[in-house]
Protein backbone atom coordinates (compact mmCIF):
# COMPACT_ATOMS: atom_id res chain seq x y z
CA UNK A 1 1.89 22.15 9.32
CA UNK A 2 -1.31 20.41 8.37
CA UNK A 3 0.24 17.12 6.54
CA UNK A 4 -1.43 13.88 6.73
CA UNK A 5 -0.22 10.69 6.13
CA UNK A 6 -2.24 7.34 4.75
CA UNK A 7 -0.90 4.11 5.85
CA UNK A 8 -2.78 0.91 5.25
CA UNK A 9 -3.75 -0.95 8.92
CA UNK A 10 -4.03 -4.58 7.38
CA UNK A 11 -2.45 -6.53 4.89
CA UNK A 12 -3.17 -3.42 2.35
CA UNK A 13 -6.12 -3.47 -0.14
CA UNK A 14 -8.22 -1.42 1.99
CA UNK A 15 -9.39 1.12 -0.14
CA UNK A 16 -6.65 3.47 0.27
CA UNK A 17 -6.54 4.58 -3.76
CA UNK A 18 -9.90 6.30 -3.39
CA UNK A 19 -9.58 7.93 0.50
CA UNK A 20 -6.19 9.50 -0.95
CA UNK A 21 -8.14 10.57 -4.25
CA UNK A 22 -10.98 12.34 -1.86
CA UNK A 23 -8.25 13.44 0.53
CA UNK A 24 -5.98 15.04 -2.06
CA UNK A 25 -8.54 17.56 -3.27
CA UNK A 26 -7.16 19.40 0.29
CA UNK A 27 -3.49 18.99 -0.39
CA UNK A 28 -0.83 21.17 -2.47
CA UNK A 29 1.42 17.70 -2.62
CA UNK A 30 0.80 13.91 -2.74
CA UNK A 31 4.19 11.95 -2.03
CA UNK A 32 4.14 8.24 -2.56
CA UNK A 33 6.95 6.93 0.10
CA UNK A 34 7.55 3.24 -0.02
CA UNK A 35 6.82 0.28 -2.29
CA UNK A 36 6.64 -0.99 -5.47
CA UNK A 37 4.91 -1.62 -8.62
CA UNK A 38 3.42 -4.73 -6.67
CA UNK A 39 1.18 -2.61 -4.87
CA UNK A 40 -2.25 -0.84 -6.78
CA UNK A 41 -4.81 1.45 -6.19
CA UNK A 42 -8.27 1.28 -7.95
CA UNK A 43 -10.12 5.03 -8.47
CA UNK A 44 -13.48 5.15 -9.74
CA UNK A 45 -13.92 9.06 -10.69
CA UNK A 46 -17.25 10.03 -12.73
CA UNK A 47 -17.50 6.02 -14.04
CA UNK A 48 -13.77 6.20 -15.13
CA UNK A 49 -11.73 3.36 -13.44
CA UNK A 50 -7.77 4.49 -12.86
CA UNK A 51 -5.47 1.56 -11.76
CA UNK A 52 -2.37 2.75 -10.44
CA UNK A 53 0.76 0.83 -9.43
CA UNK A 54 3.49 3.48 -9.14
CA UNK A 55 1.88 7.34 -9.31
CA UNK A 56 0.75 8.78 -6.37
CA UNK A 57 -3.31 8.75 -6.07
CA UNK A 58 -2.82 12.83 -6.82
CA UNK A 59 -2.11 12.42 -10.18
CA UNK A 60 -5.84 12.70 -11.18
CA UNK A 61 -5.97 15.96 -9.52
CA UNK A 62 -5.56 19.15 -11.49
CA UNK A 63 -3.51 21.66 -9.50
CA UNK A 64 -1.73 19.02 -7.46
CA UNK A 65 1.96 18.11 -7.58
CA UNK A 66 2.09 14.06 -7.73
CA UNK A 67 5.60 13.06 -5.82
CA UNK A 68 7.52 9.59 -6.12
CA UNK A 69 9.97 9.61 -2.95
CA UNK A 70 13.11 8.37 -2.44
CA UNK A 71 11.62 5.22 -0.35
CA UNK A 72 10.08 3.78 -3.37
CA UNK A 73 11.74 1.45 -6.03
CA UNK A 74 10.45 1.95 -9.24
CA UNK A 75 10.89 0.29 -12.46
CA UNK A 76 11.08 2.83 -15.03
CA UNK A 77 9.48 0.71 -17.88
CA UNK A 78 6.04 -0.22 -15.74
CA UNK A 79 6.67 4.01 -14.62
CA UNK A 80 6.43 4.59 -18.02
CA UNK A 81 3.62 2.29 -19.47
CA UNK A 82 1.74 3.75 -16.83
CA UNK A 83 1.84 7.19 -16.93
CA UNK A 84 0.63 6.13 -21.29
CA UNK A 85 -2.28 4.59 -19.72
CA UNK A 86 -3.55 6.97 -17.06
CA UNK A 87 -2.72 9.91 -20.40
CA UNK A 88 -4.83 7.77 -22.62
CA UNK A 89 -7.89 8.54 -19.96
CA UNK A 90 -7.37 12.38 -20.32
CA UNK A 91 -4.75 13.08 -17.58
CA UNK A 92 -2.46 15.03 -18.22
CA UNK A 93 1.08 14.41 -16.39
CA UNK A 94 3.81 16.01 -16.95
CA UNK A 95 7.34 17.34 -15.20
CA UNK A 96 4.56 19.98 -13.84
CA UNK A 97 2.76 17.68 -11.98
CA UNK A 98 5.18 14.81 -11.40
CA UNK A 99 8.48 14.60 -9.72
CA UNK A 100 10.13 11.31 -9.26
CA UNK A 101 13.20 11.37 -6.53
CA UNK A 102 16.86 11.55 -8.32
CA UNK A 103 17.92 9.32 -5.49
CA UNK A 104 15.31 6.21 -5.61
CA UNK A 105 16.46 2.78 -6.52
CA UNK A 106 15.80 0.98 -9.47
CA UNK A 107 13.91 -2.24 -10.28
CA UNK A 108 15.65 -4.00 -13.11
CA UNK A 109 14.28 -6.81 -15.04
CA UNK A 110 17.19 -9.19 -13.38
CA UNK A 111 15.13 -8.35 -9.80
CA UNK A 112 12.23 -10.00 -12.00
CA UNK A 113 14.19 -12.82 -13.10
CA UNK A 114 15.44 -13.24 -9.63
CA UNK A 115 12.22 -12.67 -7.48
CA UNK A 116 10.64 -15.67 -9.53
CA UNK A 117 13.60 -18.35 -9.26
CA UNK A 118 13.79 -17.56 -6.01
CA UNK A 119 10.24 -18.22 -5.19
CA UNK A 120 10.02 -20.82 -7.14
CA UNK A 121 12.51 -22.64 -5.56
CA UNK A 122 10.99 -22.36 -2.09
CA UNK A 123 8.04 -24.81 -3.52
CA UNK A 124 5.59 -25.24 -0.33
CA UNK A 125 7.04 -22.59 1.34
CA UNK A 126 6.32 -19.92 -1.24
CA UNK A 127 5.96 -16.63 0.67
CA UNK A 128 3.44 -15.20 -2.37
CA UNK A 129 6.28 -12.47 -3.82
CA UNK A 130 4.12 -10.71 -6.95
CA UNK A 131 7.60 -11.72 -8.82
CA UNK A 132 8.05 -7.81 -10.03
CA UNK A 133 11.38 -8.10 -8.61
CA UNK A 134 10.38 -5.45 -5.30
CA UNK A 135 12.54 -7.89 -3.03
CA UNK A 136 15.81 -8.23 -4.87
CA UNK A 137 15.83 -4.29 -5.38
CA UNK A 138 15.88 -3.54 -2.02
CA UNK A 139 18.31 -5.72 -1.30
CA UNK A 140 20.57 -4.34 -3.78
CA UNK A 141 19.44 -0.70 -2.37
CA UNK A 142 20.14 -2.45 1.31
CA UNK A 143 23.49 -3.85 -0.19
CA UNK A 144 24.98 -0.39 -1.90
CA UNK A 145 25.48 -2.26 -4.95
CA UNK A 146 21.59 -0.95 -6.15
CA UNK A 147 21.15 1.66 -9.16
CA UNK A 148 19.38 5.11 -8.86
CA UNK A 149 17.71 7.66 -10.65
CA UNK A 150 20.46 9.70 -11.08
CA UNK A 151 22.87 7.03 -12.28
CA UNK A 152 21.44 7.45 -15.67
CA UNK A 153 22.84 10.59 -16.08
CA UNK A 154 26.26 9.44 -16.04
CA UNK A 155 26.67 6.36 -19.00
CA UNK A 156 29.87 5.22 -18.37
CA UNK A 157 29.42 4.61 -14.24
CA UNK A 158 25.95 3.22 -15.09
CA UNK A 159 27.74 0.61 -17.14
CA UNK A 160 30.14 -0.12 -14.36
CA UNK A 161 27.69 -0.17 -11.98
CA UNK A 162 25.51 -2.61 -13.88
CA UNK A 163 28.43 -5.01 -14.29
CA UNK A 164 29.26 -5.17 -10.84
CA UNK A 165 25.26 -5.80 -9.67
CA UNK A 166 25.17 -8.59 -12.71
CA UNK A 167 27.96 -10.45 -10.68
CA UNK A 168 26.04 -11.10 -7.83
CA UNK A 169 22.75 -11.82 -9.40
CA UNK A 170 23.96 -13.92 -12.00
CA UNK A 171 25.72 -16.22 -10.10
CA UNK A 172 22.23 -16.79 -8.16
CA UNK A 173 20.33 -16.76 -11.30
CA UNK A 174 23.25 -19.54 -12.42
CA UNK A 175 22.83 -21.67 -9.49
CA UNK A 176 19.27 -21.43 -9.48
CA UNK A 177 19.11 -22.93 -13.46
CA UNK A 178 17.76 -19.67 -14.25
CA UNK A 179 19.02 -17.48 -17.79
CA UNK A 180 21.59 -15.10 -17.17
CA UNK A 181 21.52 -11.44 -18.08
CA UNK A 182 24.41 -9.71 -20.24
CA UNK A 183 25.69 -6.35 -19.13
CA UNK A 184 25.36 -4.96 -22.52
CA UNK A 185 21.84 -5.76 -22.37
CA UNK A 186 20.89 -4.66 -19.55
CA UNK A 187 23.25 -0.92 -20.08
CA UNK A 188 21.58 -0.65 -23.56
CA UNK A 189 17.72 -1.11 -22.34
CA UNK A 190 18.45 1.76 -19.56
CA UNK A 191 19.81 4.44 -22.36
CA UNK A 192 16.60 3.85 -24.30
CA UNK A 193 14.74 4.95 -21.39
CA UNK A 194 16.91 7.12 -19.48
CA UNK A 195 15.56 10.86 -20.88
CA UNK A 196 11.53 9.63 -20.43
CA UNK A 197 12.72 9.30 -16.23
CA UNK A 198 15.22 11.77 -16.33
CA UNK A 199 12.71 14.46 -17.48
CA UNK A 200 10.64 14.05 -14.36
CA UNK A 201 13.44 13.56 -11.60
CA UNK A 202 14.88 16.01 -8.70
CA UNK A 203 15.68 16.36 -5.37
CA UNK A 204 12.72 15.71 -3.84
CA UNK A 205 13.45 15.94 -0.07
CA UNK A 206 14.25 20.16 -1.88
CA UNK A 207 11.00 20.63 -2.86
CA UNK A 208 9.23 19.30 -0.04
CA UNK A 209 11.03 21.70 2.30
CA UNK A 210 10.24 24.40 0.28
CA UNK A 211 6.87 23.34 0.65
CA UNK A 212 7.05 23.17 4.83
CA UNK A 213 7.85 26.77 4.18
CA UNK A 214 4.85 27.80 1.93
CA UNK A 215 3.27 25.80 4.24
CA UNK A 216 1.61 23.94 1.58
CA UNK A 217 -0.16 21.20 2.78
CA UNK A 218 1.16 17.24 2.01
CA UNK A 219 -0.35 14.15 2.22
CA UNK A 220 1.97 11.40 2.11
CA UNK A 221 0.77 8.04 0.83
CA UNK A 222 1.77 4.36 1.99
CA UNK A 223 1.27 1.12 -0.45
CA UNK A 224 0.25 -2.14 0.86
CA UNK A 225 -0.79 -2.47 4.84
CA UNK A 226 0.85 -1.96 8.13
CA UNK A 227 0.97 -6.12 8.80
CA UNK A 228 3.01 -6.38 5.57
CA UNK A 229 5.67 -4.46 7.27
CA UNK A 230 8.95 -5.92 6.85
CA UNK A 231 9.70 -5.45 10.77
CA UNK A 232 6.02 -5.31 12.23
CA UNK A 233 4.32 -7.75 9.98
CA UNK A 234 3.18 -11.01 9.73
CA UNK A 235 7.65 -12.30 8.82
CA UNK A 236 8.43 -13.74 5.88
CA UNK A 237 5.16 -13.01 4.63
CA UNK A 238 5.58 -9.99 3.80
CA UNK A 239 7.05 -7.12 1.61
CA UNK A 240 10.43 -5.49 1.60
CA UNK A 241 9.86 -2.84 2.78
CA UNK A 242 8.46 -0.32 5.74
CA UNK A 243 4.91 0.52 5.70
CA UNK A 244 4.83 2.06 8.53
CA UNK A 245 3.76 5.89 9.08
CA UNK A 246 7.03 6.33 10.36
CA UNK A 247 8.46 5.24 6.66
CA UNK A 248 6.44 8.78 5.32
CA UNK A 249 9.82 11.00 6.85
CA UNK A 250 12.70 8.71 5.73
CA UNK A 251 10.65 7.60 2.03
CA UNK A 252 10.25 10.96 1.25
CA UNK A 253 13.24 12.84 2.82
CA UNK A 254 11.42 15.07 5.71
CA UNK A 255 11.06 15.38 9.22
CA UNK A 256 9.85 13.33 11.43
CA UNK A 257 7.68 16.04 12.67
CA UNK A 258 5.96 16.69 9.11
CA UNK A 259 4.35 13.87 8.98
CA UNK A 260 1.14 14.94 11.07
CA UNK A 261 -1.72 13.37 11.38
CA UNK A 262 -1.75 9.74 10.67
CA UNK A 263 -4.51 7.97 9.22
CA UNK A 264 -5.24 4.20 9.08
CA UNK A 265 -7.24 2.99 6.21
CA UNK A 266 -9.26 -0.10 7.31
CA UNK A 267 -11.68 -2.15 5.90
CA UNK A 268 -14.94 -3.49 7.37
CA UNK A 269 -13.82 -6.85 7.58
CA UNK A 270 -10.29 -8.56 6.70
CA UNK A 271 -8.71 -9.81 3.49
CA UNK A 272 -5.68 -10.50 2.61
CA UNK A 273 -3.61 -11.75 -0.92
CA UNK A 274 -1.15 -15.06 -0.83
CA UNK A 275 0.97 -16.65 1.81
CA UNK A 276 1.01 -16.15 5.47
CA UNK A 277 -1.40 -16.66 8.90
CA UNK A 278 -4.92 -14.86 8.64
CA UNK A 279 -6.28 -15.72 11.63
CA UNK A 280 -10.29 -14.62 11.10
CA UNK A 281 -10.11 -16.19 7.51
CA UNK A 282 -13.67 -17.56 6.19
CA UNK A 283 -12.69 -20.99 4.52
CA UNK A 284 -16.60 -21.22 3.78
CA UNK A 285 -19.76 -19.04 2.51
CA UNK A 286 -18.81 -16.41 4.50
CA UNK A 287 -16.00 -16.04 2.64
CA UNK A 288 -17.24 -16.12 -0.13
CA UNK A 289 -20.02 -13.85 -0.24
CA UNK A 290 -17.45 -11.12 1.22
CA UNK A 291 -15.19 -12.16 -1.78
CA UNK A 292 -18.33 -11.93 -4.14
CA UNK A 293 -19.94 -8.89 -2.98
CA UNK A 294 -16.69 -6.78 -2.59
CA UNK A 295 -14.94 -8.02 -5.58
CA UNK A 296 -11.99 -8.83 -3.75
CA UNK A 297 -9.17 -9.70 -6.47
CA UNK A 298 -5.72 -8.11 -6.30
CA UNK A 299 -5.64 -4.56 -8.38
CA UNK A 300 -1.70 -5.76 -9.53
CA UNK A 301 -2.09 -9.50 -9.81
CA UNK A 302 -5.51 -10.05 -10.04
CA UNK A 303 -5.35 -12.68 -7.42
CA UNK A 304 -8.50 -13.82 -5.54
CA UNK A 305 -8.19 -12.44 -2.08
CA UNK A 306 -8.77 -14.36 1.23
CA UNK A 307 -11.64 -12.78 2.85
CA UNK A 308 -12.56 -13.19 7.14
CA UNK A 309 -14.16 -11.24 9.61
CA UNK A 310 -12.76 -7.80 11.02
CA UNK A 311 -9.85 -8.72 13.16
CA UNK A 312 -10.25 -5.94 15.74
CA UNK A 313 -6.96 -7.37 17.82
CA UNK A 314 -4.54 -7.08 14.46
CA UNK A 315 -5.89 -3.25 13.68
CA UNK A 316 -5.47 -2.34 17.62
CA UNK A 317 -2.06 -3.28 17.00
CA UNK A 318 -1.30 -1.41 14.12
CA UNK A 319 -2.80 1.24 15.50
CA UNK A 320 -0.24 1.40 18.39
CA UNK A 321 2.51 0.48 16.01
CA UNK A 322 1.76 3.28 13.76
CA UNK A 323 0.86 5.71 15.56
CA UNK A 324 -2.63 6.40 13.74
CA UNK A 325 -4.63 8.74 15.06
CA UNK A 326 -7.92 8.17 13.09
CA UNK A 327 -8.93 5.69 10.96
CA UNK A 328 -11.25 5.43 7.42
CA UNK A 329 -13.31 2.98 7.45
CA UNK A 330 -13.98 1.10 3.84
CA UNK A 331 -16.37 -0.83 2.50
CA UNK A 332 -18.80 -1.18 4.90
CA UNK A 333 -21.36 -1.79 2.66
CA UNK A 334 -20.18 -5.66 1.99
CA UNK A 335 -21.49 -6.38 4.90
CA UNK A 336 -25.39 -5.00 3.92
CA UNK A 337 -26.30 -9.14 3.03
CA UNK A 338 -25.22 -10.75 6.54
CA UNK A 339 -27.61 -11.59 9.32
CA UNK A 340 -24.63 -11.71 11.52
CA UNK A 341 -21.47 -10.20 11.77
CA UNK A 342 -18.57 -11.00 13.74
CA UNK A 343 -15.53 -9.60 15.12
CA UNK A 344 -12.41 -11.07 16.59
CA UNK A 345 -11.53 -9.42 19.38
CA UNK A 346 -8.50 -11.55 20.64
CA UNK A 347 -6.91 -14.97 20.41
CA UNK A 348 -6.30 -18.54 22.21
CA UNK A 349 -2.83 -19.80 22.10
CA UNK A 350 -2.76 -22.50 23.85
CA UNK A 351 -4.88 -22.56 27.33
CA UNK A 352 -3.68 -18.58 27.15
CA UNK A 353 -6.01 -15.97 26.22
CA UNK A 354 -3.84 -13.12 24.45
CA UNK A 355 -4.73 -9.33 22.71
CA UNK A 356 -2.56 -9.35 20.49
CA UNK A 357 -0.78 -11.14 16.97
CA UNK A 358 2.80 -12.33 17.93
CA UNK A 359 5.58 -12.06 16.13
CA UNK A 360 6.65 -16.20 15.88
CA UNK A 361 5.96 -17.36 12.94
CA UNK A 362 5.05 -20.39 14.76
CA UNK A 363 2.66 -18.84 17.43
CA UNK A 364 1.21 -17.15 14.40
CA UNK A 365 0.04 -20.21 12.99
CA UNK A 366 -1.38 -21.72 15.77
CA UNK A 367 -3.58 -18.92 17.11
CA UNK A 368 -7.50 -18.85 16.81
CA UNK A 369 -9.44 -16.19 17.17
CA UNK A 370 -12.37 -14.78 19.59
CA UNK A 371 -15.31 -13.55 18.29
CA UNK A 372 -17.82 -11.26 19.30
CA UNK A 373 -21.16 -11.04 17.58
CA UNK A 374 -23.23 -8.31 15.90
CA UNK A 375 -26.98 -8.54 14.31
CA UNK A 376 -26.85 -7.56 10.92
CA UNK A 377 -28.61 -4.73 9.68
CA UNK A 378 -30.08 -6.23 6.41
CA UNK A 379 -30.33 -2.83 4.87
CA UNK A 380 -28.68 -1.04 2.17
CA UNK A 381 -25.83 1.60 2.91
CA UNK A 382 -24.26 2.24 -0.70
CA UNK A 383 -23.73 5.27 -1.37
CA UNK A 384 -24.21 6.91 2.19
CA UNK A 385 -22.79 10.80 2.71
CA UNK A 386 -24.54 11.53 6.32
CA UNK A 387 -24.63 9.00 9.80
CA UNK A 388 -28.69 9.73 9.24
CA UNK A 389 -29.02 7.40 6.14
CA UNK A 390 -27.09 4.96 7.96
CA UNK A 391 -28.81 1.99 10.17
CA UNK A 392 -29.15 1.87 13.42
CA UNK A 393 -27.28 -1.43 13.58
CA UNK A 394 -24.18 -0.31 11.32
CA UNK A 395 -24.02 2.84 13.80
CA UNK A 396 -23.31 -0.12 16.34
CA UNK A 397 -21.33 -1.81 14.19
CA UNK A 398 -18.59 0.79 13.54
CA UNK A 399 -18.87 2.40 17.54
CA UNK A 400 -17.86 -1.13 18.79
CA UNK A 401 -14.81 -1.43 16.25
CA UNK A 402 -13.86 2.24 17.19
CA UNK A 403 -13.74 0.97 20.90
CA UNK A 404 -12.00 -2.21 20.29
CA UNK A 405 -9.13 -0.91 18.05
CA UNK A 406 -8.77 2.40 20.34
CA UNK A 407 -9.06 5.10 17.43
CA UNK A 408 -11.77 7.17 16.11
CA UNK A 409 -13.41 6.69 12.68
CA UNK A 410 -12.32 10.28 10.81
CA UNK A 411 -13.74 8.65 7.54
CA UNK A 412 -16.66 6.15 6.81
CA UNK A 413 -16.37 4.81 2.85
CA UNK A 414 -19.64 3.56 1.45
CA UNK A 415 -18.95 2.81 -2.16
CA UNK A 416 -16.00 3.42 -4.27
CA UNK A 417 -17.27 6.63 -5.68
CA UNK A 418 -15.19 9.42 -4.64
CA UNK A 419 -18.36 11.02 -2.88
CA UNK A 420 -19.89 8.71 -1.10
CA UNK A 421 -18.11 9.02 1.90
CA UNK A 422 -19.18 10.27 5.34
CA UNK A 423 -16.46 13.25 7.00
CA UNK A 424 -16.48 12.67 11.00
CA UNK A 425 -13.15 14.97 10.90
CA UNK A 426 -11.19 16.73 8.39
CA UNK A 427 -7.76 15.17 9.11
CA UNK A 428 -5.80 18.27 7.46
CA UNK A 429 -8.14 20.59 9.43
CA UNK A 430 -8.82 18.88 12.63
CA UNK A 431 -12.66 19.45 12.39
């Protein structure tokens, strides 16, 4: 079955709202499979800027059925407030076009409260949490005492089950000099919002086999990046959850074998938002003008991002780690201004030269990285749809990081318009 799934290979934000967008137009099904409302993706369609948190990228697609797995955790009010604002651009969404998985976990605005004491009281250490309350809800989910989807359906275990999670969080929330939360009030602002979710939930993992057997094609779409992963990533900084390609089967209740082809969205040089090591980060001009020029602030927080060079070692690694097969490579017209470009090929630790990002915190920290060095091509390529309007220098440019990271470029981005983007291979066709 031709499925496809989109994982981001960095620390997410690179670009991975409009390659699902272009990709979906060849899909039946787009299932979101992991994350929260901290993640976004930006669409620019015909001038008309869409910025989504919790729908799927598909949902601006006529004809396509928009999924919300099982390995997401959604909070039903930002759900909601979306799915207003995307309507109130002439989308229409309804429980034709939207399905939301009876058995996902809920975000609760305790896992707010929570998330922000918590972070709070880490001062210095601050692991740069977007305080939406993503971490606390999948601990609940991780801790059985989470609520689901289909709990709403059933009032008087809803209310028992809220009691029982307000013990726990409450006595953090106590100790932390935080306000408490009342059962009652909690209970009462899930029954005035129960039927708007209800309306659009089902057993997803059900539909999408009946799709394997129309052999309708999915494309299965990962929030934030592959170094956020809560296993692979750059520990504690970053989120809760897996964003791995591997998280596509268990997020959205299939097969390991229906995820197919795997492709890594990757940006033409590195940024990343809040906390953690960033080894190729540009505390200077360079950093700047990458920050300017690809108006790099966070689609959910609206946080300036930290901006470096492309770290050709870190994508390498996610590219083993997940399994991509291709990559699409975004942005690449940031780097039109530069006279030289760089890429980090590897890192010093120590006297020891090593091809890889560890996983100690500590070793994290103290790596540098190795650059190699590229002449600039001074030339415009907005807008490109063909290799021939391309330089002969950004040619170079993206054959040397296809070498280095040891995968294939299937897609080349050159602006955010949905069109201007360059097909090396069709990854739901193979051609």
């Amino acid at each position: 079955m031709p499925n496809v799934a989109v994982v981001g290979s960095q620390w997410g934000d690179e670009g991975k709202g409009k390659i699902v967008d272009w990709l979906s137009s060849r899909a039946d099904v787009v299932v979101r499979f992991q994350g929260g409302h901290n993640a976004g993706h930006t669409l620019v369609i015909d001038g008309v800027i869409y910025k989504l948190h919790l729908l799927p990228s598909g949902i601006v697609r006529k004809g396509k059925l928009s999924i919300i797995g099982n390995g997401v955790v959604i909070d039903p009010w930002a759900l909601m407030k979306e799915i207003e604002d995307v309507r109130a651009k002439g989308v229409e969404i309804s429980p034709a076009n939207l399905m939301v998985a009876d058995n996902a976990s809920l975000i609760l605005p305790v896992h707010g409260a929570v998330d922000r004491a918590l972070e709070a009281a880490r001062g210095k250490g601050q692991i740069g949490t977007t305080g939406r309350g993503i971490g606390p809800a999948y601990e609940d989910k991780t801790a059985r005492r989470g609520i689901r989807v289909c709990d709403l359906m059933h009032p008087e275990l809803l209310r028992e089950k809220v009691d029982r999670l307000l013990v726990h969080h409450n006595a953090l929330l106590k100790g932390l000099g935080a306000e408490t939360f009342g059962t009652e009030q909690v209970y009462d602002s899930l029954m005035q919002i129960n039927g708007n979710l209800l309306q659009y939930a089902g057993p997803v993992w059900k539909r999408l086999d009946e799709a394997r057997q129309k052999g309708e094609r999915v494309l299965f779409e990962g929030a934030q990046g592959i170094m956020l992963d809560v296993d692979h990533g750059t520990y504690p900084f970053v989120t809760s959850s897996n964003t791995v390609a591997a998280q596509a089967a268990t997020g959205a209740g299939v097969g390991p074998r229906s995820v197919g082809y795997v492709l890594g969205i990757t940006k033409a040089y590195t940024t990343r938002v809040g906390s953690g090591p960033f080894p190729s980060e540009q505390n200077n001009d360079v950093g700047e003008t990458l920050g300017r020029i690809g108006h790099e602030f966070g689609t959910t927080t609206g946080r300036k991002r930290r901006c470096g060079w492309f770290d050709a070692a870190l994508v390498r690694q996610t590219v083993k780690i997940s399994g991509i097969d291709g990559i699409a490579l975004t942005k690449l017209d940031v780097l039109d201004e530069f006279a030289e470009i760089k890429i980090c090929t590897g890192y010093k630790l120590g006297d020891q030269d090593i091809d890889y990002l560890p996983a100690s915190q500590t070793h994290q920290a103290q790596v540098t990285p190795v650059y190699e060095s590229f002449e600039g091509w001074r030339q415009s390529t907005r807008g490109a749809r063909s290799w021939a309007e391309l330089p002969a220098a950004a040619i170079k440019y993206v054959r040397r990081v296809e070498e280095l990271i040891g995968a294939p470029v299937a897609l080349l981005s050159t602006s955010p318009e949905r069109d201007d983007t360059i097909l090396v291979r069709d990854p739901f066709y193979g051609t």
